[in-house]
Protein backbone atom coordinates (compact mmCIF):
# COMPACT_ATOMS: atom_id res chain seq x y z
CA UNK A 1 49.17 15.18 154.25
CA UNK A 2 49.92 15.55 150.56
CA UNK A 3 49.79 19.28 149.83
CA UNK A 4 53.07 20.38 151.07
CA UNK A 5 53.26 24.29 150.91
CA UNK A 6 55.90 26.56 152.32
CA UNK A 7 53.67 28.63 154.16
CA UNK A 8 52.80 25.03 156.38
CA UNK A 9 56.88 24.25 156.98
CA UNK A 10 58.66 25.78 159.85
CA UNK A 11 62.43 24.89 160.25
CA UNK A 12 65.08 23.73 163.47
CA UNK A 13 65.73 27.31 164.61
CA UNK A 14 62.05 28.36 164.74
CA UNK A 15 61.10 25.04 166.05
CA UNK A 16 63.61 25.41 168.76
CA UNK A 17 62.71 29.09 169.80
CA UNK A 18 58.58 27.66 169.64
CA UNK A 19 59.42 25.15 172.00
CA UNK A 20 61.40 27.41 174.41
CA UNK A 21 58.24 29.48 173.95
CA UNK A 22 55.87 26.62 175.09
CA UNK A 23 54.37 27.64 172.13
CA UNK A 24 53.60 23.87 170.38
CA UNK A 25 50.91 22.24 171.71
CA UNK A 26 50.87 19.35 169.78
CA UNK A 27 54.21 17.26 167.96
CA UNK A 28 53.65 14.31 165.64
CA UNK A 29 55.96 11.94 164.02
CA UNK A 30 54.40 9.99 161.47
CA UNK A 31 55.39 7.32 159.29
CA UNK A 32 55.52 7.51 155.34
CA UNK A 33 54.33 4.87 152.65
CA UNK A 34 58.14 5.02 151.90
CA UNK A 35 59.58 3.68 155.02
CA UNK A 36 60.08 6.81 156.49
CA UNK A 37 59.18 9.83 159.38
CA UNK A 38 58.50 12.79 159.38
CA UNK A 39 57.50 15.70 162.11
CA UNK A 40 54.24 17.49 162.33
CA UNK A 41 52.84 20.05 165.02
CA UNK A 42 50.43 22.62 166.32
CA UNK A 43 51.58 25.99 167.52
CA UNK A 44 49.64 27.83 170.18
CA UNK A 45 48.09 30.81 168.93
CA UNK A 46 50.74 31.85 166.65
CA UNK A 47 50.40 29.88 163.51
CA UNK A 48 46.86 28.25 162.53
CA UNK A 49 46.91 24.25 161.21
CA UNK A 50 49.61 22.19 161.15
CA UNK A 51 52.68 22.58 160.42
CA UNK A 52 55.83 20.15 158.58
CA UNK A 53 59.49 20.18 159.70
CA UNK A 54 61.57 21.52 156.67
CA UNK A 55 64.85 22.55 155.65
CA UNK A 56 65.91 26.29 154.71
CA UNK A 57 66.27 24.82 151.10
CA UNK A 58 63.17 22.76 150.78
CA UNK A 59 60.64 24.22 152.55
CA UNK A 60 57.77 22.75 150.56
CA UNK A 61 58.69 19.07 151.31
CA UNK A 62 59.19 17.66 153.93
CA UNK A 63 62.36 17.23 156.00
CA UNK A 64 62.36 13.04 156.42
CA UNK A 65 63.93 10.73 158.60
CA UNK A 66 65.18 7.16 157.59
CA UNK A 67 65.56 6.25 161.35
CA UNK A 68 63.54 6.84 164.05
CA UNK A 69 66.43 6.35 166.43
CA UNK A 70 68.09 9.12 164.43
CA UNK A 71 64.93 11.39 164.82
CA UNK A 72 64.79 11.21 168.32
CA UNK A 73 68.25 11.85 168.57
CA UNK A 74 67.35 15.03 166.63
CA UNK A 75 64.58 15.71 168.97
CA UNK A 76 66.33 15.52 171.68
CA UNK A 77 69.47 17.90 170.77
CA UNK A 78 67.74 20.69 169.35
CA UNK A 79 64.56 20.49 171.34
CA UNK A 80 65.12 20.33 174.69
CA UNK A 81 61.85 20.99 175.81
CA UNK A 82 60.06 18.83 174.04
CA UNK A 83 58.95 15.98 175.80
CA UNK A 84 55.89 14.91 174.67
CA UNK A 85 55.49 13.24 171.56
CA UNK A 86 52.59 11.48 169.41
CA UNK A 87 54.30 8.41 167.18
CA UNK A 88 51.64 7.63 164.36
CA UNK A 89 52.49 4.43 162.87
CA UNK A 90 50.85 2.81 159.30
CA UNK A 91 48.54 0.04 159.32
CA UNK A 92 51.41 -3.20 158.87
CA UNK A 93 49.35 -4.06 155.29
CA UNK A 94 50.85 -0.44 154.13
CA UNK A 95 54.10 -0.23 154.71
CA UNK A 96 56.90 -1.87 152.84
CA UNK A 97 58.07 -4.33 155.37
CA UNK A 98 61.86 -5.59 154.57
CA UNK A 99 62.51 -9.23 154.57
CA UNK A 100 65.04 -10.71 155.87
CA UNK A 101 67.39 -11.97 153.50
CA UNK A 102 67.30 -15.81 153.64
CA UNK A 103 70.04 -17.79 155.20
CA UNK A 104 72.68 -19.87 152.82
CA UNK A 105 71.98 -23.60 153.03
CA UNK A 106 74.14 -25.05 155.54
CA UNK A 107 77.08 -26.60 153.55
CA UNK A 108 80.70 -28.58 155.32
CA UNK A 109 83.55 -26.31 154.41
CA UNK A 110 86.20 -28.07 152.70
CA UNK A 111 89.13 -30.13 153.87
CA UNK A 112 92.17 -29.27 152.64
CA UNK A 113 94.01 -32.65 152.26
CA UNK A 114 97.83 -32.31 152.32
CA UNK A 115 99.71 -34.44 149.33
CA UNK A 116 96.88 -36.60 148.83
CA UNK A 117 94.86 -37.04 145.82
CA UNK A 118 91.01 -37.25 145.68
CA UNK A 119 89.83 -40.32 145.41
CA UNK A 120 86.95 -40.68 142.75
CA UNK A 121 84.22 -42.75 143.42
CA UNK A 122 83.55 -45.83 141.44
CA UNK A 123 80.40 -45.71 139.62
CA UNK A 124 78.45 -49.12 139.83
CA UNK A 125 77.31 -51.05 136.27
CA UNK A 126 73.73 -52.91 136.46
């Protein structure tokens, strides 16, 4: 969904009241190129097409989520009612998958020797 349009968004306090309502009969989540969510949905006979989660100030993008822990959270405080939920994930070849940052060889830590000096190796002439 690329066409973003204020007329589509709906914001937290009507969400919440639609919801009360029974009024959303479907609620997506679904994952961005970018690594992140965003929310979706269907309102019974109120509102044709779907409908994007937006803020007051933005209401032709968007409102996304950098966790999905976090969204659910969200979910869950200010939509009570909402229980059932459609997660809508990207093919793995699409998304931006972070690596793992690679471990430090293994290396001794060094000895602190008290009042003695290093002793330097003796190089060997053929």
């Amino acid at each position: 969904m690329n066409n973003w349009l204020p007329e589509n968004s709906i914001v937290d306090s009507e969400v919440a009241v639609m919801a009360k309502k029974k009024a959303i009969v479907e609620f997506n989540i679904i994952e961005h190129e970018t690594d992140v969510f965003y929310v979706t949905m269907k309102l019974h006979h109120w509102r044709d097409g779907i409908l994007h989660l937006a803020t007051r100030r933005l209401r032709d993008e968007p409102r996304m989520f950098m966790n999905l822990g976090r969204l659910v959270t969200h979910i869950r405080e200010k939509y009570e009612s909402i229980t059932e939920i459609k997660l809508l994930l990207l093919p793995v070849e699409e998304t931006t998958v972070a690596k793992a940052p690679k471990k430090p060889a293994a290396t001794k830590p060094a000895v602190k020797s008290e009042g003695k000096k290093p002793v330097a190796k003796a190089k060997t002439v053929k």
